[in-house]
C-alpha atoms as a PDB file:
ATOM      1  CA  UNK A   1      45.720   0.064  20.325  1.00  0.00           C
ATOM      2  CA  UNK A   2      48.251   2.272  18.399  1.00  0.00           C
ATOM      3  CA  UNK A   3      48.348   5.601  19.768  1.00  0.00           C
ATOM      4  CA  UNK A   4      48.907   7.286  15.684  1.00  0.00           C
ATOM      5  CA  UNK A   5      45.325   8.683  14.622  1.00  0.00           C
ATOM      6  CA  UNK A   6      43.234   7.376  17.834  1.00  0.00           C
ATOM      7  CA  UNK A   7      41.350   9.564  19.428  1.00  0.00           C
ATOM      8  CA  UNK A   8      40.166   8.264  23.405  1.00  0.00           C
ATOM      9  CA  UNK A   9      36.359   9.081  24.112  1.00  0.00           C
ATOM     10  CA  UNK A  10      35.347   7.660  27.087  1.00  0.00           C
ATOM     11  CA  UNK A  11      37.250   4.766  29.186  1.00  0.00           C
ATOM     12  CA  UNK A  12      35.547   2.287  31.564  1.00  0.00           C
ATOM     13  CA  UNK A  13      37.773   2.682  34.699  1.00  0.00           C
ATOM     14  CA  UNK A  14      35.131   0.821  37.027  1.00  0.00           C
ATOM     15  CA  UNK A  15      35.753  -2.790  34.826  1.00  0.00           C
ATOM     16  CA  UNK A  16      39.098  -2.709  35.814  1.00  0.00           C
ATOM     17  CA  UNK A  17      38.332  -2.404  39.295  1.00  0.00           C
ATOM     18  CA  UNK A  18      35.873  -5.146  39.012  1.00  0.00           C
ATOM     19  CA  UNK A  19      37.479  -7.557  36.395  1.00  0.00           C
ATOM     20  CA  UNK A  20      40.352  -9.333  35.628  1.00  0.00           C
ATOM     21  CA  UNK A  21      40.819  -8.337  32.060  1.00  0.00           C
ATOM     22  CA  UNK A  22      41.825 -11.568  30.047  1.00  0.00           C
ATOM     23  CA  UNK A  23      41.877 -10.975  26.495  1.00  0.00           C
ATOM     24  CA  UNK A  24      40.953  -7.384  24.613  1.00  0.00           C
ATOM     25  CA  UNK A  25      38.958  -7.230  21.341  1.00  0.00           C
ATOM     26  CA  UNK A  26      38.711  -4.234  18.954  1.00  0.00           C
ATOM     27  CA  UNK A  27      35.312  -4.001  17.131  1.00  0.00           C
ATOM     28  CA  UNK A  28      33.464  -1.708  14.823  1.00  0.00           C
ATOM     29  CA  UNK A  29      30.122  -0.553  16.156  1.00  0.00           C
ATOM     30  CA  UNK A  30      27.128   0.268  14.011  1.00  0.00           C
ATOM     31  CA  UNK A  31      25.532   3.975  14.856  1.00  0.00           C
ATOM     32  CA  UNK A  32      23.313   6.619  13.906  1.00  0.00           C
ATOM     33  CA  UNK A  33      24.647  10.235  12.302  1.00  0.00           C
ATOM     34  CA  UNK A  34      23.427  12.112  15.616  1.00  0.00           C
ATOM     35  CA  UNK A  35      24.985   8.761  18.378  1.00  0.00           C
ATOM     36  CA  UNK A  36      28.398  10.145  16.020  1.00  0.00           C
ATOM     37  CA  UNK A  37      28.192  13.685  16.962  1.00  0.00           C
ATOM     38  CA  UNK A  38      27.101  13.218  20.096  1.00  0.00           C
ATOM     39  CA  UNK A  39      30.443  10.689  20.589  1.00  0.00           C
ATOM     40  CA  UNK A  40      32.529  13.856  19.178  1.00  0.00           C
ATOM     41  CA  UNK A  41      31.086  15.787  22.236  1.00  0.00           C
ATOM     42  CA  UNK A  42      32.527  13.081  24.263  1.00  0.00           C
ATOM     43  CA  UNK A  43      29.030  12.748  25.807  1.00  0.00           C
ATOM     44  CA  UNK A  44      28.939   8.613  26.277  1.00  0.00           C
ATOM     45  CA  UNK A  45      29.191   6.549  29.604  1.00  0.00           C
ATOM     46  CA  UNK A  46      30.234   2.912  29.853  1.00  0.00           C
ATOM     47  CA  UNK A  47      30.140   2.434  33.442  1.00  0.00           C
ATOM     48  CA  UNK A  48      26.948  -0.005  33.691  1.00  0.00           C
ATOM     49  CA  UNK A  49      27.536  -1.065  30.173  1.00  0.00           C
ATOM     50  CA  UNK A  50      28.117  -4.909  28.996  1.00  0.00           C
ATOM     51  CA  UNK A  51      27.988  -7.187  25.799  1.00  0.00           C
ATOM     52  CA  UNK A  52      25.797  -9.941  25.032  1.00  0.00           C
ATOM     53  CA  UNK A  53      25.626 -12.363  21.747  1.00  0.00           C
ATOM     54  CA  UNK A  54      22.393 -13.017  20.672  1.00  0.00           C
ATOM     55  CA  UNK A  55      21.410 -15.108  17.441  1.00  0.00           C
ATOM     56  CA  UNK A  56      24.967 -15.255  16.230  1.00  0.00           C
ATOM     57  CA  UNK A  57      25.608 -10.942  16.593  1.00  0.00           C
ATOM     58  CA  UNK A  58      27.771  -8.857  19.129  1.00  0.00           C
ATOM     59  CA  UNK A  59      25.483  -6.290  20.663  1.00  0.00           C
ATOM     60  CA  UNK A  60      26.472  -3.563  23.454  1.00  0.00           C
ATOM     61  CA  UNK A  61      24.192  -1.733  25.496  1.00  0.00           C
ATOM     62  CA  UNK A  62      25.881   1.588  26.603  1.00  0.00           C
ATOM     63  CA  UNK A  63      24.374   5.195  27.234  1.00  0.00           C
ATOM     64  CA  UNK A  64      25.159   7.183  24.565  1.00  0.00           C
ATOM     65  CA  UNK A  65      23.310  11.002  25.522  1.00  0.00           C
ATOM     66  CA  UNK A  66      20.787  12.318  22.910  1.00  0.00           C
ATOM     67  CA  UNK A  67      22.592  15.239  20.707  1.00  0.00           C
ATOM     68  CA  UNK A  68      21.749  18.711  21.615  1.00  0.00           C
ATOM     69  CA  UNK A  69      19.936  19.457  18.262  1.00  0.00           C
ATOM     70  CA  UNK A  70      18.876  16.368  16.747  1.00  0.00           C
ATOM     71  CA  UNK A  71      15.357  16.719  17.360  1.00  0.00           C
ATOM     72  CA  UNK A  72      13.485  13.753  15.940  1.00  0.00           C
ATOM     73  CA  UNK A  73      16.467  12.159  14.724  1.00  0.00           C
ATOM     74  CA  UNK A  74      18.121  11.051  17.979  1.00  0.00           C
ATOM     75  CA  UNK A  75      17.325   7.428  19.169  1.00  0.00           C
ATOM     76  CA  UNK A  76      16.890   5.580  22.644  1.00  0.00           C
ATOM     77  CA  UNK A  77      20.560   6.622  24.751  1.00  0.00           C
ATOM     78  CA  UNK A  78      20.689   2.801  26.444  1.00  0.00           C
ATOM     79  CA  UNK A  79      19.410   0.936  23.489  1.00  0.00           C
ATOM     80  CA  UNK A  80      21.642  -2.537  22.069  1.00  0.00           C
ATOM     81  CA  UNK A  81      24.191  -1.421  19.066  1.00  0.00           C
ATOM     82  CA  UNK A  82      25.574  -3.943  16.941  1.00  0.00           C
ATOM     83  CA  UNK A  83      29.212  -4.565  17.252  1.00  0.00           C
ATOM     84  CA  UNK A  84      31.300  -5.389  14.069  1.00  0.00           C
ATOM     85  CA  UNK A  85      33.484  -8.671  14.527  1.00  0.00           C
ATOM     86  CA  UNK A  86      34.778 -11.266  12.434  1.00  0.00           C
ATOM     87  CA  UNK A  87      31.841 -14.592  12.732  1.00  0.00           C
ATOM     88  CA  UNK A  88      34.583 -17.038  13.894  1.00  0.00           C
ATOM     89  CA  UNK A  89      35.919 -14.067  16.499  1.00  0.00           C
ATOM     90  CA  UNK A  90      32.281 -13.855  17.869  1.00  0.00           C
ATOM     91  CA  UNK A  91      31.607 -17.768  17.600  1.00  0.00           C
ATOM     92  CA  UNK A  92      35.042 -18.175  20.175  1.00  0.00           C
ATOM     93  CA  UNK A  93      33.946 -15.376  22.190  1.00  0.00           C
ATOM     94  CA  UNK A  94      30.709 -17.237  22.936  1.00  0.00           C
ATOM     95  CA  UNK A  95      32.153 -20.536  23.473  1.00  0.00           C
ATOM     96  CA  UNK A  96      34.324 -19.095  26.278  1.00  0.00           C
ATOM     97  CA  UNK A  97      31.219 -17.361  27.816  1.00  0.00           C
ATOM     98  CA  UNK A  98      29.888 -20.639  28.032  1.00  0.00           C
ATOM     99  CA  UNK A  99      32.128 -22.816  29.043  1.00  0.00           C
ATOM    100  CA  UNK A 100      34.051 -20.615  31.168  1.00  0.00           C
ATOM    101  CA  UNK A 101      31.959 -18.351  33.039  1.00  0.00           C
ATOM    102  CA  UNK A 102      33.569 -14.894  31.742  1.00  0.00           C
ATOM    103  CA  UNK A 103      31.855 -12.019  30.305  1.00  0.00           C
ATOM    104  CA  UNK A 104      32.247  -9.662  27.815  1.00  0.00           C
ATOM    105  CA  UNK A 105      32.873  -5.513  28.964  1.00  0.00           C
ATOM    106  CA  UNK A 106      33.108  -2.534  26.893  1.00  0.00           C
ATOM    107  CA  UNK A 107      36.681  -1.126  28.001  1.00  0.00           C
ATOM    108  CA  UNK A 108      37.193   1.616  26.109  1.00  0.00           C
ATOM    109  CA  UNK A 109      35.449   3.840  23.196  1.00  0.00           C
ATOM    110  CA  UNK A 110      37.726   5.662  20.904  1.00  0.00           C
ATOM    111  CA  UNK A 111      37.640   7.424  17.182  1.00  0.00           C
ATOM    112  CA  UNK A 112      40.272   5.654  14.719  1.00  0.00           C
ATOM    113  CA  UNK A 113      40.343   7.433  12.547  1.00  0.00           C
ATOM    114  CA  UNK A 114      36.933   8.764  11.442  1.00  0.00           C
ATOM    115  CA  UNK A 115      35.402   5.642  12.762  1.00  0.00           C
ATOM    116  CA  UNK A 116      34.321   4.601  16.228  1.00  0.00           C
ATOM    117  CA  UNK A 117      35.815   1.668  18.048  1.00  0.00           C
ATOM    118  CA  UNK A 118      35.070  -0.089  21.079  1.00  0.00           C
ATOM    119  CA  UNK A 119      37.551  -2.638  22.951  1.00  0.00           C
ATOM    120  CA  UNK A 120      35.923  -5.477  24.257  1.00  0.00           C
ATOM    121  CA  UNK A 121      37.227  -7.004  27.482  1.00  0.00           C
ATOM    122  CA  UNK A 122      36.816 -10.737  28.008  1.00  0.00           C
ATOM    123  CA  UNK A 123      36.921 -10.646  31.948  1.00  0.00           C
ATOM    124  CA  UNK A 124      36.410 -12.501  35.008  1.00  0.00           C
ATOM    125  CA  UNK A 125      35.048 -10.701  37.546  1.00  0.00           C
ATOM    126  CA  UNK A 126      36.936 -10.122  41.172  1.00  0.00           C
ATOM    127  CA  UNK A 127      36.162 -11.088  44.189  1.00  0.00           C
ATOM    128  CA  UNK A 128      36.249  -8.693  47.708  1.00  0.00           C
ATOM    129  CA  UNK A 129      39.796  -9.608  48.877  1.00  0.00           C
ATOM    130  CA  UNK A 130      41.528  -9.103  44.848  1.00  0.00           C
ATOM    131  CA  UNK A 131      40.350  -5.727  44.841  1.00  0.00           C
ATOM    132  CA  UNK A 132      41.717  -4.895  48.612  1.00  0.00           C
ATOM    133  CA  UNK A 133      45.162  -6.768  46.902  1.00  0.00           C
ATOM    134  CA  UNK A 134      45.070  -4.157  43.923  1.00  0.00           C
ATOM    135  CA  UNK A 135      44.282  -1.455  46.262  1.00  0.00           C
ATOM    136  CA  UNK A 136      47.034  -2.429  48.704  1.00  0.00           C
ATOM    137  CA  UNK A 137      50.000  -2.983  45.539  1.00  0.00           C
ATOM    138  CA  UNK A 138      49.192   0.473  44.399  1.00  0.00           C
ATOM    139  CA  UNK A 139      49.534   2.173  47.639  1.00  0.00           C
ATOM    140  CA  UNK A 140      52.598   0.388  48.049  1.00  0.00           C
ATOM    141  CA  UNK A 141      53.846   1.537  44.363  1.00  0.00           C
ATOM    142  CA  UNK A 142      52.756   5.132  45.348  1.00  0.00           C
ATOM    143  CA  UNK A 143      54.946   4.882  48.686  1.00  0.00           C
ATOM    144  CA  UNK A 144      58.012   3.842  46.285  1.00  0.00           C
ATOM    145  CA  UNK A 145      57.701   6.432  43.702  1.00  0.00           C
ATOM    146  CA  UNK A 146      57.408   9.285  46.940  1.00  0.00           C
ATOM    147  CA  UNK A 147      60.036   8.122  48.594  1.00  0.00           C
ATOM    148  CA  UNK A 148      62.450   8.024  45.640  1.00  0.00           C
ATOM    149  CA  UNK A 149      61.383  11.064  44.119  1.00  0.00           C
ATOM    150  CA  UNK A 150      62.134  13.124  48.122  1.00  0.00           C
ATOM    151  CA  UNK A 151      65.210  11.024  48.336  1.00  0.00           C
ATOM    152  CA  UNK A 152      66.020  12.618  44.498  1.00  0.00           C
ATOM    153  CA  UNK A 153      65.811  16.071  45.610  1.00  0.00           C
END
């Protein structure tokens, strides 16, 4: 993701507790004029959200908060938005779900310009003793970068 003209909305920092992150998409997704202006008010949450490929499309279910004054125009926060990929990119996707056991997690939601984007993790999930690993490492780093930064003064 280039930093030039990106804008970050909302990151999912619970699937990288949780997952290994193998391989990151970038797709278009398909919204509503108010789910836009409610995005701009950074009021989205991915932390229960996933992906799932049904009939041959790339949906994502995600809670995206009714805007303020949309009245009749805003739609259901948690319902499934289409993601925009490539056929062939959502045809390998689903023939490493498959075969491999991995799912698909919305990482990230960002503005690229004046249009929304969504990186899609394809992750394997952690088990009890990775995640006390990860913690452990960045305690570790932390005790490094403290030391070196008292020994500095």
């Amino acid at each position: 993701m280039e930093k030039a003209n990106t804008k970050t909305i909302v990151q999912n920092r619970q699937a990288r507790h949780d997952y290994f992150i193998l391989e990151s998409y970038e797709a278009g997704i398909e919204l509503f004029g108010t789910e836009v202006k409610s995005l701009r008010a950074g009021k989205a949450n991915l932390k229960d959200s996933w992906c799932e490929i049904k009939d041959g499309e790339l949906y994502v279910r995600m809670h995206i908060s009714p805007y303020e004054q949309g009245n009749i125009f805003n739609r259901d926060p948690v319902r499934p938005r289409r993601l925009l990929m490539h056929k062939k990119e959502i045809l390998k996707l689903y023939g490493q779900l498959k075969t491999q056991g991995l799912t698909l997690i919305p990482i990230s939601l960002y503005f690229k310009g004046s249009r929304v984007k969504v990186q899609v993790g394809l992750c394997r999930g952690k088990k009890r003793y990775d995640k006390r690993e990860d913690l452990a490492a960045r305690a570790a780093k932390r005790d490094v970068e403290r030391a070196l930064k008292e020994r500095n003064r």
